[in-house]
C-alpha atoms as a PDB file:
ATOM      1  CA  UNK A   1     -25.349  39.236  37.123  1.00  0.00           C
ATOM      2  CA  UNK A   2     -26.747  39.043  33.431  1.00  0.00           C
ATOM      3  CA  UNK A   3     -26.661  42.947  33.870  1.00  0.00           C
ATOM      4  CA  UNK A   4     -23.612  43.092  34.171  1.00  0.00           C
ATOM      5  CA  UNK A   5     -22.503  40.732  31.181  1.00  0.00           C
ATOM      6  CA  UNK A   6     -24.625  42.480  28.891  1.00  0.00           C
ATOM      7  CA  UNK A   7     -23.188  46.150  29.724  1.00  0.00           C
ATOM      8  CA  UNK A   8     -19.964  44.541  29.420  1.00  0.00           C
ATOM      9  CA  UNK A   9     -20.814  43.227  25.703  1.00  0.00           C
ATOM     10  CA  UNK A  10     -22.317  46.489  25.402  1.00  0.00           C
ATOM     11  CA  UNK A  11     -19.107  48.302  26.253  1.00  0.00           C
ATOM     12  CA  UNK A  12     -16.914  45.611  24.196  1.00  0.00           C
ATOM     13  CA  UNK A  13     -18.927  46.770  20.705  1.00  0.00           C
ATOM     14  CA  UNK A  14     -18.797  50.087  21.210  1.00  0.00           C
ATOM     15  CA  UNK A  15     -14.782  50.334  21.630  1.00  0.00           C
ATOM     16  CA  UNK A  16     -14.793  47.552  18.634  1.00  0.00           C
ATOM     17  CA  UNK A  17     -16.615  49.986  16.382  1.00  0.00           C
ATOM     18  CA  UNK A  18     -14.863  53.109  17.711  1.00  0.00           C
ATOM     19  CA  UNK A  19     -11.417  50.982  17.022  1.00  0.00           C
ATOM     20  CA  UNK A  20     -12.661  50.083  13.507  1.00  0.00           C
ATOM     21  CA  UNK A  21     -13.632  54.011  12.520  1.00  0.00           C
ATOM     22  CA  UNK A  22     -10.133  54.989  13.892  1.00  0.00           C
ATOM     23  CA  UNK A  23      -8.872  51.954  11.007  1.00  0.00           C
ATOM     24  CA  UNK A  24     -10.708  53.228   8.444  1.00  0.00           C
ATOM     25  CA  UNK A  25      -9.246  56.614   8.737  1.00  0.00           C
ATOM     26  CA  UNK A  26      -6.134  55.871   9.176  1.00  0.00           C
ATOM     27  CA  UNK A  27      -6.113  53.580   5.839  1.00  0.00           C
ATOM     28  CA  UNK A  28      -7.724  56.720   4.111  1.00  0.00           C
ATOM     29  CA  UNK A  29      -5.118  59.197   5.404  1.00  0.00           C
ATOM     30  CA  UNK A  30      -2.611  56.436   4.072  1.00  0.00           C
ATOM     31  CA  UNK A  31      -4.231  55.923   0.763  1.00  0.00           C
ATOM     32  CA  UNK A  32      -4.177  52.187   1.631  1.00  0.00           C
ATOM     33  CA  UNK A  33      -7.435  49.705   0.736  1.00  0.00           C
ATOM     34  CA  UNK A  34      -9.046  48.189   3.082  1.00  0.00           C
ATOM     35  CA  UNK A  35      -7.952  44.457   3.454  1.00  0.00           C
ATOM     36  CA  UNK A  36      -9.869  42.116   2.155  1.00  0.00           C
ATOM     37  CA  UNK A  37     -12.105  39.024   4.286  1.00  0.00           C
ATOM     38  CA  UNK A  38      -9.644  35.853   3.757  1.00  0.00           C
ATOM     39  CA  UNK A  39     -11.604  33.332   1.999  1.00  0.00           C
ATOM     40  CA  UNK A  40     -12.950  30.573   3.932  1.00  0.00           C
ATOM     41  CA  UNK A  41     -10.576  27.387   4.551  1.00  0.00           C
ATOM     42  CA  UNK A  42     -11.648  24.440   3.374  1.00  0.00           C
ATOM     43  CA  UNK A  43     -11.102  21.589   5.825  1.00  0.00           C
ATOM     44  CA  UNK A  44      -9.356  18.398   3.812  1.00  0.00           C
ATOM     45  CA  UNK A  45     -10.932  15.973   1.333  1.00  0.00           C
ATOM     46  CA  UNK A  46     -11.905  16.233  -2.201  1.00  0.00           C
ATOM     47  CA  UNK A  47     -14.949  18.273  -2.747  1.00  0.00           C
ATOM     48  CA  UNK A  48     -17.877  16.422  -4.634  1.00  0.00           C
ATOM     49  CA  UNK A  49     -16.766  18.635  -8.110  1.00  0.00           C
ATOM     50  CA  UNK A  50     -13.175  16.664  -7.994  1.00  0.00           C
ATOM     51  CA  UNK A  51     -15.010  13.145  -6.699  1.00  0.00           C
ATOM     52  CA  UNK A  52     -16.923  13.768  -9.885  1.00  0.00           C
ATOM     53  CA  UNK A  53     -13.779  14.374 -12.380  1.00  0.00           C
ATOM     54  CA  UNK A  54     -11.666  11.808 -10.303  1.00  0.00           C
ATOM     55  CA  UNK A  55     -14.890   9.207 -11.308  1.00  0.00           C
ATOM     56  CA  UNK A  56     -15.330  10.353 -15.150  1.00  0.00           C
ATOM     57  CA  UNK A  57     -11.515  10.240 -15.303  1.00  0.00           C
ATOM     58  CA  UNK A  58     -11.489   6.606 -14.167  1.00  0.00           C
ATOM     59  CA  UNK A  59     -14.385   5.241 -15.965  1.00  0.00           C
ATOM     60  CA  UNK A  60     -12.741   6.854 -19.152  1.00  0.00           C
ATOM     61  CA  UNK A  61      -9.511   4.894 -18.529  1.00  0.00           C
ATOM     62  CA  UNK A  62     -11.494   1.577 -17.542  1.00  0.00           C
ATOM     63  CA  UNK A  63     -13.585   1.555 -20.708  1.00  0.00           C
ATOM     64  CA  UNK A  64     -10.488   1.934 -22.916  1.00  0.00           C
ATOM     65  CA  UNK A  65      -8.402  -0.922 -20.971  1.00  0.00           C
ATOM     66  CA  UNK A  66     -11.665  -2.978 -21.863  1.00  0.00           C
ATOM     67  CA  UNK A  67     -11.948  -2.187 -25.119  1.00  0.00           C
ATOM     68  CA  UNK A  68      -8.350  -2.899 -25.879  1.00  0.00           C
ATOM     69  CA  UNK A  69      -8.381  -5.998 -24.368  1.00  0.00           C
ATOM     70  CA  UNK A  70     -11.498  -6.715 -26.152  1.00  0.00           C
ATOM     71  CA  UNK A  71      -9.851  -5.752 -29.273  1.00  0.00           C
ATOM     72  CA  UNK A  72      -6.635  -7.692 -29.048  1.00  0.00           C
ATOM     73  CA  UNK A  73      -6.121 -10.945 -30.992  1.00  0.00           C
ATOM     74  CA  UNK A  74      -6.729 -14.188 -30.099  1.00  0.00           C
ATOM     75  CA  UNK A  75      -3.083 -16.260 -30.782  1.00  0.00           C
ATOM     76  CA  UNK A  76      -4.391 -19.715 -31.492  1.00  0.00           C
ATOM     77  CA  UNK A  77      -2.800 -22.553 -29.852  1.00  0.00           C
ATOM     78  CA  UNK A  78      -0.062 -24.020 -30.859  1.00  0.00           C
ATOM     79  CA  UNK A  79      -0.805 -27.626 -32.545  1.00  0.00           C
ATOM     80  CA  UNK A  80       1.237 -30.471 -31.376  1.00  0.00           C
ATOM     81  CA  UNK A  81       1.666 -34.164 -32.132  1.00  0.00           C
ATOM     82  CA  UNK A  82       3.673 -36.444 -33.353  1.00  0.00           C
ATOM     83  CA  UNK A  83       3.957 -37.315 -37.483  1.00  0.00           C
ATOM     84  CA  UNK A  84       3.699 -40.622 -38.488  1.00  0.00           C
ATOM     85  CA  UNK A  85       8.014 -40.969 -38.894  1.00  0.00           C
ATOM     86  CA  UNK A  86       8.162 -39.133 -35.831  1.00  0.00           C
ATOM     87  CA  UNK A  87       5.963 -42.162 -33.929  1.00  0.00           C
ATOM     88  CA  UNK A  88       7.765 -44.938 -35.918  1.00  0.00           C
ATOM     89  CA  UNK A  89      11.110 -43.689 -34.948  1.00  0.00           C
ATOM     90  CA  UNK A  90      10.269 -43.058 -31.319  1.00  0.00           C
ATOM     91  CA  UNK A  91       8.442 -46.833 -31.659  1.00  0.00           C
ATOM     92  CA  UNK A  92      11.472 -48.156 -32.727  1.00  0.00           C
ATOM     93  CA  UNK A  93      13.852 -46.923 -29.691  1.00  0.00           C
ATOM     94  CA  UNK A  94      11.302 -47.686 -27.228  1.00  0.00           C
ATOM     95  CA  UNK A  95      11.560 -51.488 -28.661  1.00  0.00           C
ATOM     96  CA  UNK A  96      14.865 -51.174 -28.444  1.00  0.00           C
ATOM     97  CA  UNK A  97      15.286 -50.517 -25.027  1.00  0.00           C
ATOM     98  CA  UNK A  98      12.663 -53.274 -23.808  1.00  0.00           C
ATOM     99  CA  UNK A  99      14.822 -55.352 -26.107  1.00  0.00           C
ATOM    100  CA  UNK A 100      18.125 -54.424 -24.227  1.00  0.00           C
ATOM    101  CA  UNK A 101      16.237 -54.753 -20.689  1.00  0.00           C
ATOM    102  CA  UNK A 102      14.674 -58.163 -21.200  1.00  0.00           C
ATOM    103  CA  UNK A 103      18.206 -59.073 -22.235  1.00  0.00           C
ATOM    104  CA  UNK A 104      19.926 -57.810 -19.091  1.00  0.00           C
ATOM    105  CA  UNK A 105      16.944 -58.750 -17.078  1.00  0.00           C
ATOM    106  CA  UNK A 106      15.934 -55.113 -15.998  1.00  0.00           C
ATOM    107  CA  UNK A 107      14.005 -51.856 -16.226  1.00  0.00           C
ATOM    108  CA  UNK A 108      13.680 -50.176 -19.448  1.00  0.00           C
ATOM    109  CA  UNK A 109      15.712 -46.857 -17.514  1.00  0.00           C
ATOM    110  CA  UNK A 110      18.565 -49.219 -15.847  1.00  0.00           C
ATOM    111  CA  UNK A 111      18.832 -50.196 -19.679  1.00  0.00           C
ATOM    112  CA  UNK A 112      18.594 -47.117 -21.616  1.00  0.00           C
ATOM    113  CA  UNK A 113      22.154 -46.119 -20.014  1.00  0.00           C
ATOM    114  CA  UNK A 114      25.019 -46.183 -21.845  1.00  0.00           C
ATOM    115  CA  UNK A 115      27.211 -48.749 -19.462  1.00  0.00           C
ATOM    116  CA  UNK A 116      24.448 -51.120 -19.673  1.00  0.00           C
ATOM    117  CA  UNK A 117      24.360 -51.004 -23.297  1.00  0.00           C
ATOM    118  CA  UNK A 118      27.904 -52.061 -23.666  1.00  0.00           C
ATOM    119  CA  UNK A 119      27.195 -54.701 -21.286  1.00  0.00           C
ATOM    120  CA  UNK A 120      24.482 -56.427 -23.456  1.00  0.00           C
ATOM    121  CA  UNK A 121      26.413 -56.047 -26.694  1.00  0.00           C
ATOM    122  CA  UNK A 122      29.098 -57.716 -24.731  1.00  0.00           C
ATOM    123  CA  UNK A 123      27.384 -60.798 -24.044  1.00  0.00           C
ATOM    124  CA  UNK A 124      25.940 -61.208 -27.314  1.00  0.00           C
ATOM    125  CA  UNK A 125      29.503 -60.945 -28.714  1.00  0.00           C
ATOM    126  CA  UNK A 126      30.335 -63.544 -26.170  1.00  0.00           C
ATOM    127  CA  UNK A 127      27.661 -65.811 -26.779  1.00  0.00           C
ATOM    128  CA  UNK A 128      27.906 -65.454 -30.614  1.00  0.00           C
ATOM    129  CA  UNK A 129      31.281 -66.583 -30.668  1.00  0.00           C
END
């Protein structure tokens, strides 16, 4: 049996190289060139040229982000506070409003409104006359 196989490959190369002569004179009866080998396909994926470009490329862009934020300003923060009218005015309304809610017997809110307000200065009114 392994005869047989191996006249058969045998038989198989000889008719391949017979076929190929009978090509190569046919092209040079023609004038045409002999095709050339197609070039190997690649199977997908980045070959380790382009994994190196692709990393350069983003450690070039990484070090610049870096250094401009590095480079960028500092804002300082913003300073807040009160001045010294600012706290005697705002003082001065908060005794105010304790005033007007010990008057109506209430929270400082409940007396901070404008309704209750009118209330109180009515009964002063009332009890000053």
């Amino acid at each position: 049996m392994v005869a047989g196989i191996e006249s058969i490959i045998e038989q198989l190369g000889r008719q391949k190289s017979a076929i190929e002569a009978a090509l190569s004179a046919l092209r040079g009866v023609d004038g045409m060139a002999a095709p050339e080998s197609a070039p190997e396909k690649r199977e997908g994926g980045v070959t380790a040229a382009g994994r190196r470009q692709l990393s350069e490329a983003l450690k070039k862009r990484r070090a610049a982000k870096w250094a401009s934020a590095r480079e960028a300003p500092k804002v300082a923060p913003r300073k807040r506070g009160l001045s010294p009218e600012g706290r005697k005015r705002l003082a001065a309304a908060m005794r105010k409003r304790w005033a007007l809610a010990k008057a109506m017997g209430t929270t400082p809110i409940d007396a901070g409104k404008k309704t209750a307000a009118k209330k109180v200065a009515a009964s002063a009114k009332k009890k000053a006359a």
